[in-house]
C-alpha atoms as a PDB file:
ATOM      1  CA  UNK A   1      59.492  57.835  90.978  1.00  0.00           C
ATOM      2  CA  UNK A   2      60.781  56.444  94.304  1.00  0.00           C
ATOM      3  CA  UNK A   3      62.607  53.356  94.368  1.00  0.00           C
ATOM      4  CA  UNK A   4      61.968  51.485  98.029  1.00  0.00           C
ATOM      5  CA  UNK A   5      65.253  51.874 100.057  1.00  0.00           C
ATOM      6  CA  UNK A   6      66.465  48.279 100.152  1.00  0.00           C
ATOM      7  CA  UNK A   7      66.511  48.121  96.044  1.00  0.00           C
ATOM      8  CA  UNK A   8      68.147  51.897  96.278  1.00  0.00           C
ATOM      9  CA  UNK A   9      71.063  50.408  98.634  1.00  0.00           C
ATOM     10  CA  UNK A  10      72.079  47.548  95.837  1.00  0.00           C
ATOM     11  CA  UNK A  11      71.586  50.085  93.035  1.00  0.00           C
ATOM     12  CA  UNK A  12      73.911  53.012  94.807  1.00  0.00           C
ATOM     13  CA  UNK A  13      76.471  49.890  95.566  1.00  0.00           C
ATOM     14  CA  UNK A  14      76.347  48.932  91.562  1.00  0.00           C
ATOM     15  CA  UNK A  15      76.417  52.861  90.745  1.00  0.00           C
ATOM     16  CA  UNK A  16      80.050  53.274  92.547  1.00  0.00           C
ATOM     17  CA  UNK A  17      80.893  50.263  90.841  1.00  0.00           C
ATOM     18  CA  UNK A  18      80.093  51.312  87.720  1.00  0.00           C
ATOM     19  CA  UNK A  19      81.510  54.885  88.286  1.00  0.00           C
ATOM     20  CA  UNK A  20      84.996  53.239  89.230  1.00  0.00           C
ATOM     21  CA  UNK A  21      85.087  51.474  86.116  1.00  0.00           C
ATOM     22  CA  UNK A  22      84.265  54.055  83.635  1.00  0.00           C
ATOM     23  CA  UNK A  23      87.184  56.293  85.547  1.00  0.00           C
ATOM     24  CA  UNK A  24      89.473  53.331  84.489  1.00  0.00           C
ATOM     25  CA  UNK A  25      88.716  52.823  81.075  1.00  0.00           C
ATOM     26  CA  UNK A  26      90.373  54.603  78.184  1.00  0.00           C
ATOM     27  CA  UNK A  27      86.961  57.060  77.748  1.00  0.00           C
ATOM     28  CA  UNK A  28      87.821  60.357  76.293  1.00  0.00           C
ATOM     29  CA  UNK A  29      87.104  62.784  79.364  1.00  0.00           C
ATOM     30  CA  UNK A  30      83.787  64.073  78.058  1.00  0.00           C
ATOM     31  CA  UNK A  31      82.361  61.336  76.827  1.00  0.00           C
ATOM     32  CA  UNK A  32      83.132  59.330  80.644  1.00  0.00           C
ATOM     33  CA  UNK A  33      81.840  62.341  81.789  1.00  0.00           C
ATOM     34  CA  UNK A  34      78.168  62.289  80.035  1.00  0.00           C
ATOM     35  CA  UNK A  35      78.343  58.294  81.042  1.00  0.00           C
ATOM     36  CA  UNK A  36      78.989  59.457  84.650  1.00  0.00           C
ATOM     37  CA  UNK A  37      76.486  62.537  84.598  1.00  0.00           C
ATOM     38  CA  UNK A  38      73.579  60.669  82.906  1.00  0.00           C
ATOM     39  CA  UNK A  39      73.664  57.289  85.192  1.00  0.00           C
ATOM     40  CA  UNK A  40      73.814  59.706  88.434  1.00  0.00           C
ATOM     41  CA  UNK A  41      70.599  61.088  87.243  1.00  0.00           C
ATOM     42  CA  UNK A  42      68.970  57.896  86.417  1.00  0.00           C
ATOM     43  CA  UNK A  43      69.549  56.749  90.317  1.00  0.00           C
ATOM     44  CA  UNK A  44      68.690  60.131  91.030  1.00  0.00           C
ATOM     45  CA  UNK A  45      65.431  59.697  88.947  1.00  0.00           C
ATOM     46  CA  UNK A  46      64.148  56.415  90.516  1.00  0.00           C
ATOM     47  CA  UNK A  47      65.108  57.768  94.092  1.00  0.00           C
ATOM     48  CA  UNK A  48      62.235  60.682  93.103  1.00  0.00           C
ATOM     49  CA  UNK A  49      64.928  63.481  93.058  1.00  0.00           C
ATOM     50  CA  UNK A  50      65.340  64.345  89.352  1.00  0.00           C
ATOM     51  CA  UNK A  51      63.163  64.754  86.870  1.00  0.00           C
ATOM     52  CA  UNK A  52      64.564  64.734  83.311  1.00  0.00           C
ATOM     53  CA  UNK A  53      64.115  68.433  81.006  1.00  0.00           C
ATOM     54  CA  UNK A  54      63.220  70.163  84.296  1.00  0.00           C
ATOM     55  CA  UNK A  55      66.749  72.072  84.651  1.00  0.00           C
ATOM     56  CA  UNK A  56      65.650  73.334  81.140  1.00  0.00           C
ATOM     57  CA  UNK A  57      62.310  73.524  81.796  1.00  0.00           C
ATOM     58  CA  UNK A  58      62.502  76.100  84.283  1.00  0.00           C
ATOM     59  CA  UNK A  59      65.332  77.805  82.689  1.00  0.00           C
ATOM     60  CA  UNK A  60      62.858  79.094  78.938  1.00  0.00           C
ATOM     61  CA  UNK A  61      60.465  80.064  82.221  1.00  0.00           C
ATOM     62  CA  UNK A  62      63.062  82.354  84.045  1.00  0.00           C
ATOM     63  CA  UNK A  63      64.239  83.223  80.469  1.00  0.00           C
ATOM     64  CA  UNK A  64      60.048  83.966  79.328  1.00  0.00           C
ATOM     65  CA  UNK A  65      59.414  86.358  82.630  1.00  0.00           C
ATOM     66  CA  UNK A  66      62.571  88.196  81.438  1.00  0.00           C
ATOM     67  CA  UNK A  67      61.442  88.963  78.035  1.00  0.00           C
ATOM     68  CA  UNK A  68      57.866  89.190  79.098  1.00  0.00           C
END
């Protein structure tokens, strides 16, 4: 998906802003850490540069052509 750069601005702007907030909440370090990790990769996903299982995806390939 790819997001049309004057929506992508606003969301990026909202991103930091949500970023900042989760570092000053009481959030055990792993768990702000998934929050952080997961909402980079939903900008990431509507600006058309992640898509979601393909880290794993082409990890069982590299993983198959070992075995194979």
């Amino acid at each position: 998906m790819k997001t049309q750069s004057k929506y992508l601005e606003e969301i990026n702007r909202l991103l930091a802003d949500y970023l900042k907030e989760i570092e000053q909440s009481d959030l055990k370090p792993l768990s702000a850490q998934v929050y952080q990790v997961q909402s980079k990769n939903f900008v990431r996903w509507i600006n058309g540069e992640f898509t979601p299982g393909q880290v794993k995806k082409s990890k069982k390939q590299s993983q198959d052509k070992l075995q194979g």
